[in-house]
Protein backbone atom coordinates (compact mmCIF):
# COMPACT_ATOMS: atom_id res chain seq x y z
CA UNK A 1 57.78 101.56 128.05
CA UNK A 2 61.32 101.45 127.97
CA UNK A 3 61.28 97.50 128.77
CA UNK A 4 58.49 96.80 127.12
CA UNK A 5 60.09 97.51 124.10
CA UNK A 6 63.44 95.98 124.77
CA UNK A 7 61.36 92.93 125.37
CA UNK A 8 59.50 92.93 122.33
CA UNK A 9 63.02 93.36 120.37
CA UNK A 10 64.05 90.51 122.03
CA UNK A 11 60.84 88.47 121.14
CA UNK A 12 61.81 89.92 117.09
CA UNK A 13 65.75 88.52 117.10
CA UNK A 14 64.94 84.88 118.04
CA UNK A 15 61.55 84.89 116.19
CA UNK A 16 61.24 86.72 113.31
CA UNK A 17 64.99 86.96 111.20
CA UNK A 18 63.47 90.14 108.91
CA UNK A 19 63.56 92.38 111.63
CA UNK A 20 67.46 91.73 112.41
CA UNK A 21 67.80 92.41 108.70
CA UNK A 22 65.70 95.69 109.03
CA UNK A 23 68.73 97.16 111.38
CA UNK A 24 71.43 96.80 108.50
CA UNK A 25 72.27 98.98 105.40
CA UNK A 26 72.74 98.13 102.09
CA UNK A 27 75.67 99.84 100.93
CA UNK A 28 75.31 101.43 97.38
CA UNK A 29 77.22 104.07 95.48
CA UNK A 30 80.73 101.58 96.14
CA UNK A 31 83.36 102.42 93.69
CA UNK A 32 83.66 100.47 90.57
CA UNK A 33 87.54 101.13 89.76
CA UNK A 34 90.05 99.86 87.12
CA UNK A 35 91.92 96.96 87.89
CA UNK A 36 95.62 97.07 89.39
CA UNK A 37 96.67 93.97 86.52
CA UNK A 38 95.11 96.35 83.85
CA UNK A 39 97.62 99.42 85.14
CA UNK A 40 100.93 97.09 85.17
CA UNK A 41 100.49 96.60 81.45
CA UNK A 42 99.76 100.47 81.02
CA UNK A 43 96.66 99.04 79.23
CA UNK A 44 94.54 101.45 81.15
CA UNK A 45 92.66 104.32 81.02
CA UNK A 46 94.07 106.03 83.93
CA UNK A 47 97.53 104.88 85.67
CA UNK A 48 96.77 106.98 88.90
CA UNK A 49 93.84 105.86 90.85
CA UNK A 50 92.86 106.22 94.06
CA UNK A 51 89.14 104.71 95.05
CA UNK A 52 87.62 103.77 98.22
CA UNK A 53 86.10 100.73 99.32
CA UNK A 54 85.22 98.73 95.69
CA UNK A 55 82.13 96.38 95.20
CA UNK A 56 82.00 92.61 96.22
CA UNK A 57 82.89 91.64 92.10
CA UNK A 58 83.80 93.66 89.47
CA UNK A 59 83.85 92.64 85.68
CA UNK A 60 86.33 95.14 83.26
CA UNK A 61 87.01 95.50 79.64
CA UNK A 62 89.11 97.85 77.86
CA UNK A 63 89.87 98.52 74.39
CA UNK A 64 92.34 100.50 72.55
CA UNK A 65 90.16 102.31 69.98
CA UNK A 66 92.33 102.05 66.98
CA UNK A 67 92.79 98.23 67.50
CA UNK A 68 90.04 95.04 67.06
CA UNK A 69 87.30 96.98 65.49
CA UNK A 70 86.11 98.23 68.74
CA UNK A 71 85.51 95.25 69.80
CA UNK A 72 87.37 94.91 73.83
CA UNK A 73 90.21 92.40 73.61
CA UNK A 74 91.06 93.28 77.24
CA UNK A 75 89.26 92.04 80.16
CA UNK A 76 90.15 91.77 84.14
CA UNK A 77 88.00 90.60 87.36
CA UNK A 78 88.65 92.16 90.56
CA UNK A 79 87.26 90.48 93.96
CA UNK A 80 86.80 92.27 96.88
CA UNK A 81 87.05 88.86 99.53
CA UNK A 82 85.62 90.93 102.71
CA UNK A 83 82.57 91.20 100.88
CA UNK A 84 82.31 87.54 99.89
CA UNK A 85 81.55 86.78 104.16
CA UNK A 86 79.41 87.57 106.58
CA UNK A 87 80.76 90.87 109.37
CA UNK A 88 78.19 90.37 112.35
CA UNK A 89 80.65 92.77 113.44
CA UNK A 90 80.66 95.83 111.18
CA UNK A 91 78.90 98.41 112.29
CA UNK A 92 78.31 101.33 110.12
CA UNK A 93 80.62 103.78 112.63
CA UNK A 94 83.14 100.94 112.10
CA UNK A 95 83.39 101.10 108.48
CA UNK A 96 82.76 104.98 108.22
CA UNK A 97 86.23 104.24 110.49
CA UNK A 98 85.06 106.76 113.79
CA UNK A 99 84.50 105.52 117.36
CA UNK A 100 82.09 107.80 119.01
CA UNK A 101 83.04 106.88 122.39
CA UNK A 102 86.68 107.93 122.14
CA UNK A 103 85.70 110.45 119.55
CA UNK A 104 88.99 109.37 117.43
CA UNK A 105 89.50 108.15 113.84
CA UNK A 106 90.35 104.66 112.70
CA UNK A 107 92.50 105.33 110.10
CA UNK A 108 93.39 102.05 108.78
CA UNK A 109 90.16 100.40 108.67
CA UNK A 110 90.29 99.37 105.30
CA UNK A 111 93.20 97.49 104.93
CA UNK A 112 90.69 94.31 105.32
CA UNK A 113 89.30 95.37 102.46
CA UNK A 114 91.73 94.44 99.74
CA UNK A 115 91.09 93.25 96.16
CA UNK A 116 92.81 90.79 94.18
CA UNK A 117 92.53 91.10 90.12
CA UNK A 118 93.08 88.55 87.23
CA UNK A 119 93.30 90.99 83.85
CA UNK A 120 94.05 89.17 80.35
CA UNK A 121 95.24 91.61 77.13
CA UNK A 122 95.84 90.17 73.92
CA UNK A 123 98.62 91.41 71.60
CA UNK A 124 101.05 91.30 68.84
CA UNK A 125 104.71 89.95 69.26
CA UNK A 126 106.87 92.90 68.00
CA UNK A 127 110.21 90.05 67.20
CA UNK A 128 107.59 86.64 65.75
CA UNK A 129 104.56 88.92 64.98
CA UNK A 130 102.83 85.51 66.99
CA UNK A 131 100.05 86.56 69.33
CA UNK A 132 100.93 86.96 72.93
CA UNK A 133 98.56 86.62 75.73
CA UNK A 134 99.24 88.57 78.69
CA UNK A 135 98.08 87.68 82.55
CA UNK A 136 98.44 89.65 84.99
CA UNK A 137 97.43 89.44 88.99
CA UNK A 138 96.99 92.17 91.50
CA UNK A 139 96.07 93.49 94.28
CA UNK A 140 95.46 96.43 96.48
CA UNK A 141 94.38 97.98 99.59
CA UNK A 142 93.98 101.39 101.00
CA UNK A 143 96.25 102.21 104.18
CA UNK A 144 95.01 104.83 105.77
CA UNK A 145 92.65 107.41 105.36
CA UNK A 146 91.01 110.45 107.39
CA UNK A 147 88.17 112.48 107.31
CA UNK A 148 87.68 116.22 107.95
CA UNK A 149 86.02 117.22 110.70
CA UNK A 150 82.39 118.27 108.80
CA UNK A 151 82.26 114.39 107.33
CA UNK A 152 82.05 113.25 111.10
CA UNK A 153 79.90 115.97 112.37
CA UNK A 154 77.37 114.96 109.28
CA UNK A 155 77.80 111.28 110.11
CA UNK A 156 76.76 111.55 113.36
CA UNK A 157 73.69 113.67 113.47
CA UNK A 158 72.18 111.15 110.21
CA UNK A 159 73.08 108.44 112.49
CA UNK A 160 71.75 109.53 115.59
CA UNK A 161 68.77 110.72 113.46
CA UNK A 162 68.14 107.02 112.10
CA UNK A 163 69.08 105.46 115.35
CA UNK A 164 66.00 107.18 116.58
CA UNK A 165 63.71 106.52 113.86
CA UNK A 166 64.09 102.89 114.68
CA UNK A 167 63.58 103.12 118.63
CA UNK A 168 60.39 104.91 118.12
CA UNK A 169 59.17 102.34 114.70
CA UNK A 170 60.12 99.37 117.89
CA UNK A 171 57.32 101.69 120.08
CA UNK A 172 55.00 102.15 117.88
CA UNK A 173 55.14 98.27 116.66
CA UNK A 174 54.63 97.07 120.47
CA UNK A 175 51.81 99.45 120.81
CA UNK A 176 49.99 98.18 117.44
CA UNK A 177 51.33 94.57 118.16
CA UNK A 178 50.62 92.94 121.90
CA UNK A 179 53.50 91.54 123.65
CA UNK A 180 51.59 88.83 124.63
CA UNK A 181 50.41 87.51 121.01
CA UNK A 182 54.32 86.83 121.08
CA UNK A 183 53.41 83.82 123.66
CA UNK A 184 49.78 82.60 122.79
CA UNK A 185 49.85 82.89 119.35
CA UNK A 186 53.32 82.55 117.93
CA UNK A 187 52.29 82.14 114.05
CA UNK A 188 49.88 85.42 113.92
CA UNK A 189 52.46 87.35 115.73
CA UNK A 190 54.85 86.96 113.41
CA UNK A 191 52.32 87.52 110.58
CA UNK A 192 51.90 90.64 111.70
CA UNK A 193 55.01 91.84 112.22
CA UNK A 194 55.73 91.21 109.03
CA UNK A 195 53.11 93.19 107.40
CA UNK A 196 54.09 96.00 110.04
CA UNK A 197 57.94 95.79 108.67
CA UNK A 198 56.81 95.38 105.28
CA UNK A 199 54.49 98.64 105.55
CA UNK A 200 57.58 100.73 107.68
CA UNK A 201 60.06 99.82 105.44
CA UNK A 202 58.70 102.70 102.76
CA UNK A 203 58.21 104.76 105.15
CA UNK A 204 59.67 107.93 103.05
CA UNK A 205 61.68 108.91 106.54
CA UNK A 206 63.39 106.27 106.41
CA UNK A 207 64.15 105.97 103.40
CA UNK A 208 65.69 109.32 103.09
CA UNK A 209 68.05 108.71 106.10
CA UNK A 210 69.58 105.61 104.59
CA UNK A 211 69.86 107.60 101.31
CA UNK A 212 72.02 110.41 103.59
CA UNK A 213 73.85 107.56 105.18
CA UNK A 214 74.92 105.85 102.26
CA UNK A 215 76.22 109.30 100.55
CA UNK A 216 77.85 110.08 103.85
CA UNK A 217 79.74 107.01 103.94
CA UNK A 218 80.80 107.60 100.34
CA UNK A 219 82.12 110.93 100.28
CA UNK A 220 85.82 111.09 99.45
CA UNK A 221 87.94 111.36 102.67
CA UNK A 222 90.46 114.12 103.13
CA UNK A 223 93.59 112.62 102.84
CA UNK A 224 94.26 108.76 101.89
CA UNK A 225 97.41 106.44 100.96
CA UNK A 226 97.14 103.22 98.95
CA UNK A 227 98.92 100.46 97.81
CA UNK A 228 98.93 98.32 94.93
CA UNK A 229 101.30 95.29 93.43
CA UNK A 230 100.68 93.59 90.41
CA UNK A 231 102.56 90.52 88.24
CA UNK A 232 102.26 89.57 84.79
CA UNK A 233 103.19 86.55 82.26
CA UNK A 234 103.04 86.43 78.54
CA UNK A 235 102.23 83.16 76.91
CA UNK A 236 103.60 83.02 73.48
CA UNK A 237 101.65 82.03 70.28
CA UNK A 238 98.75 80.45 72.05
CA UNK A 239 101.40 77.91 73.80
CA UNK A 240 101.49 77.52 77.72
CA UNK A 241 104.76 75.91 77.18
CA UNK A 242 106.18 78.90 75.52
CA UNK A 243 106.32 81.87 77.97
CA UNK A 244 108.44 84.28 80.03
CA UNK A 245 108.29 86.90 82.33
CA UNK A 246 106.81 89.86 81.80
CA UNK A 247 106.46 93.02 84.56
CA UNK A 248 106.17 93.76 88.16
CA UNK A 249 105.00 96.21 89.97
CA UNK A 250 104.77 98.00 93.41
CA UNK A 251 103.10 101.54 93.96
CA UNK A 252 101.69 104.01 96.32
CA UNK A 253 99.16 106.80 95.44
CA UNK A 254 98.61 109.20 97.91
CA UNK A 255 95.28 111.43 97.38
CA UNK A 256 93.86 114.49 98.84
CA UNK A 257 90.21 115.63 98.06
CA UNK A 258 89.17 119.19 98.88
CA UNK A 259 85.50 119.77 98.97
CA UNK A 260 83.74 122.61 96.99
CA UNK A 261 80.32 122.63 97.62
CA UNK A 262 80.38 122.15 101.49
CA UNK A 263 76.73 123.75 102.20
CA UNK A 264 75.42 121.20 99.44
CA UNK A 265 76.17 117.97 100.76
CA UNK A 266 79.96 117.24 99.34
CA UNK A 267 79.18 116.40 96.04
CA UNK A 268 81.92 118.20 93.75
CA UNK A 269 85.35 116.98 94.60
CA UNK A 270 88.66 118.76 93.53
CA UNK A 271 91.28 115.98 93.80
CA UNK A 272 94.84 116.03 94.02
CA UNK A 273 96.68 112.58 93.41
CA UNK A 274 100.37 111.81 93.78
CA UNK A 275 101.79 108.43 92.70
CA UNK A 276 105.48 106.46 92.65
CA UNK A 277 105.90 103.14 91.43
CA UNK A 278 108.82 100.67 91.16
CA UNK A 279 108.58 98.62 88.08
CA UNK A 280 110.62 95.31 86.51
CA UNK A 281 109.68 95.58 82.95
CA UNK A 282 110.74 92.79 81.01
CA UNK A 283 109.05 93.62 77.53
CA UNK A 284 111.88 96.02 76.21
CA UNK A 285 113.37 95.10 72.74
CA UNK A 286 117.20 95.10 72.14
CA UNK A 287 118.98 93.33 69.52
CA UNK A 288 115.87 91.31 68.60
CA UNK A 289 115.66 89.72 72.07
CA UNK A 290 113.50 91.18 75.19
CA UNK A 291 115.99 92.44 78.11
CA UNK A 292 114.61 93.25 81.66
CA UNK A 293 114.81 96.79 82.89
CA UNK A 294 114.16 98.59 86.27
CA UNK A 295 111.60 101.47 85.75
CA UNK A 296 110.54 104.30 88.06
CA UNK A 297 107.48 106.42 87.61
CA UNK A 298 106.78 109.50 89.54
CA UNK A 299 103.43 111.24 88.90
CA UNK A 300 100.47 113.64 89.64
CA UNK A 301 96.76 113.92 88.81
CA UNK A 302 94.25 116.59 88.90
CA UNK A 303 91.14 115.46 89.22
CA UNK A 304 87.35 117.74 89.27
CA UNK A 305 84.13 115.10 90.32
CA UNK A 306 80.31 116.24 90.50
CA UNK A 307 78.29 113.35 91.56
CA UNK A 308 78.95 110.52 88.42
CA UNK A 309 81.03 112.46 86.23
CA UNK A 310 84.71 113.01 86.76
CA UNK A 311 87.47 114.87 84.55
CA UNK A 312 90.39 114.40 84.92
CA UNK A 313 94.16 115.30 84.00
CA UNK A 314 97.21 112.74 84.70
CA UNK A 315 101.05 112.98 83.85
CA UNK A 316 103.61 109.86 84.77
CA UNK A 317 107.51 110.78 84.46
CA UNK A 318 109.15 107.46 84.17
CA UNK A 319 113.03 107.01 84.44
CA UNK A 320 115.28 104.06 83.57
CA UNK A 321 118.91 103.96 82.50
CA UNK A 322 118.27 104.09 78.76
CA UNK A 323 115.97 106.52 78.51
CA UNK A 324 113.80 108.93 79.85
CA UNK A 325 110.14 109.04 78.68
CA UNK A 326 106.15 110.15 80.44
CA UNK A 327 102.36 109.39 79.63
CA UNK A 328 100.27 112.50 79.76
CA UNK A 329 96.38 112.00 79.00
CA UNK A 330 93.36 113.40 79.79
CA UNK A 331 90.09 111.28 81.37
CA UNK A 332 86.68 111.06 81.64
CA UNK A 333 84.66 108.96 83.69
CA UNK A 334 81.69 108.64 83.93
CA UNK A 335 79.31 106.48 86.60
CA UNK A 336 75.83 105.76 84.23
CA UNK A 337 74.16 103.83 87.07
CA UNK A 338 75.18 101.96 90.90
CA UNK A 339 76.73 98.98 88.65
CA UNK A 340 78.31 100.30 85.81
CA UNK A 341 80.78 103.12 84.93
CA UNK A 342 82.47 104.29 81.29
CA UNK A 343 85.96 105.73 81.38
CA UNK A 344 87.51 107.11 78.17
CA UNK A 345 90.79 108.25 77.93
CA UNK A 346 93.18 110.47 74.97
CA UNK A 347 97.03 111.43 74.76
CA UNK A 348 100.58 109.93 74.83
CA UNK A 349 101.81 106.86 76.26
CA UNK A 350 105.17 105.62 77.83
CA UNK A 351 107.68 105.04 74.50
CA UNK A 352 108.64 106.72 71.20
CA UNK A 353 106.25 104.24 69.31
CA UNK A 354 102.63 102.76 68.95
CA UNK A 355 102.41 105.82 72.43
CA UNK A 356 98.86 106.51 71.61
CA UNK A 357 96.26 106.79 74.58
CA UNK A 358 93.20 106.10 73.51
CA UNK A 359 90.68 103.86 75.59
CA UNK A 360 87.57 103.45 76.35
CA UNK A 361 86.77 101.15 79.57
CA UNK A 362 83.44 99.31 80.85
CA UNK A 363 83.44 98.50 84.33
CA UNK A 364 80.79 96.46 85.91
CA UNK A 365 80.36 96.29 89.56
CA UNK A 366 78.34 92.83 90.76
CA UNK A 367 76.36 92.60 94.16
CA UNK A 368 77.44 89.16 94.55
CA UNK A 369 78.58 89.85 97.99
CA UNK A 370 77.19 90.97 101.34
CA UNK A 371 77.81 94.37 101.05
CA UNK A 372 75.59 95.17 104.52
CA UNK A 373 76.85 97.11 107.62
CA UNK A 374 75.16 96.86 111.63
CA UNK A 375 73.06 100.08 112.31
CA UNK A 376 74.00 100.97 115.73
């Protein structure tokens, strides 16, 4: 029996491309986060973020609520390029970053997944009163990570549980299906193995395994580090010959997420971020002229998720030579569907003036990619 159906797998790869399909997950639930050019211009809800693997495209505007009529003047794209190819080789152990043969962690196995962001913000000069247009690239990547030891034991037993599933859907298709139709009749065989994928694949079993997967795969990991660097240029008036140089950026967040409903399938998060970032500001006013200045920002976050909603509390000391000064606001975020999430955010901003938090930010997350890992 055991051959049999190894044979009739065989037959399915070379004839019949649906059925390789059937072995691969669709990954859902991906995070939608803010963009790293947004954060350099401290045009951003939240300064401190720390999310795992984002989708393939992601489409973000933000507005300051007291400016443009609520209209969003502020908009970014982030690109996740792994997505954007095909990974014959990513398994779903491979990505979840465990090798069960060695029984070890892969901690850095999603530094391939890095994201690159474009962000433009419109504003007013505060020396011509001209309009400046601000553009900013960016880009980040998540160093390492872990998992605690009740992630991998869950991880494994869905896995093994849908490994099975599929063996005994190939048995019960080369019982209902005759090898030999495979070789007399290549046309009706794959017919019907089409209708008998097409039937299995709402098979409610199933279904709920690649739900559990999915989550699994999700869940926040114990202890992460990422790393983020970000430029930006300001164009002058509306003129591409009139511009200068605005900030730079470098930063690491380090998070740690401590589960509190662990007999309910780790869906409420308390999360603790840390964050320090170097900055080169030049968009400091002296003597009517803008000076360049070297910033440092040192920062935590407390953080409470449940499923889509988070809320969230974040406080950024930054230090310079001229003067000391810190953002301190309060978030909410909130995830209304797979694509798109709403994060809203109220208190004080870096600087003695115009050091009002107040945005509101639309992030849409775009399945342009192949966001698909190997069931194995």
């Amino acid at each position: 029996m055991k051959t049999k159906a190894l044979i009739t797998t065989g037959l399915l790869l070379l004839s019949f491309d649906s059925f390789s399909q059937e072995q691969e997950l669709n990954l859902k639930e991906l995070e939608i986060p803010t963009s790293p050019a947004f954060i350099l211009l401290d045009k951003a809800p939240t300064t401190i973020e720390s999310p795992n693997t984002g989708k393939a495209f992601i489409v973000s505007a933000i507005n300051a609520v007291s400016e443009a009529d609520g209209i969003p003047k502020n908009y970014a794209v982030e690109l996740t390029p792994f997505w954007f190819f095909k990974n014959p080789n990513m398994t779903a152990y491979k990505y979840f970053g465990y090798n069960p043969e060695t029984k070890k962690q892969t901690i850095w196995k999603d530094i391939s997944k890095a994201s690159f962001s474009v962000a433009f913000v419109s504003e007013q000069d505060s020396i011509n009163n001209v309009n400046l247009s601000n553009v900013a690239v960016g880009g980040r990547t998540r160093i390492l990570s872990t998992w605690n030891k009740k992630d991998i034991a869950d991880y494994n037993l869905v896995n093994d549980s849908l490994i099975s599933f599929l063996e005994s859907r190939d048995e019960r298709m080369s019982q209902e299906i005759p090898d030999s139709l495979a070789w007399s009749n290549r046309e009706e065989y794959n017919k019907r193995v089409a209708e008998f994928l097409e039937r299995d694949a709402y098979d409610p079993i199933l279904l709920k395994l690649k739900d559990d997967l999915n989550h699994i795969l999700n869940r926040r990991p114990l202890f992460a580090i990422d790393a983020a660097i970000a430029y930006n240029h300001v164009f002058l008036d509306n003129s591409f010959d009139n511009n200068r140089f605005g900030r730079f950026g470098a930063w690491l967040t380090t998070s740690y997420s401590q589960v509190l409903d662990k007999n309910n399938g780790n869906q409420m998060y308390l999360n603790f971020y840390a964050l320090g970032r170097y900055l080169r500001d030049g968009t400091t006013v002296e003597n009517e002229q803008y000076i360049r200045q070297n910033y440092f920002d040192l920062g935590g976050k407390i953080e409470y998720e449940y499923k889509k909603i988070a809320v969230a509390y974040e406080y950024i000391y930054r230090l310079n030579k001229v003067e000391n000064t810190f953002r301190s606001a309060g978030i909410l975020k909130y995830k209304l569907m797979d694509q798109l999430a709403i994060t809203c955010s109220f208190g004080k901003n870096f600087g003695a003036e115009n050091n009002l938090v107040a945005f509101l930010g639309l992030n849409w997350g775009l399945n342009f990619g192949s966001e698909q890992v190997k069931l194995k």
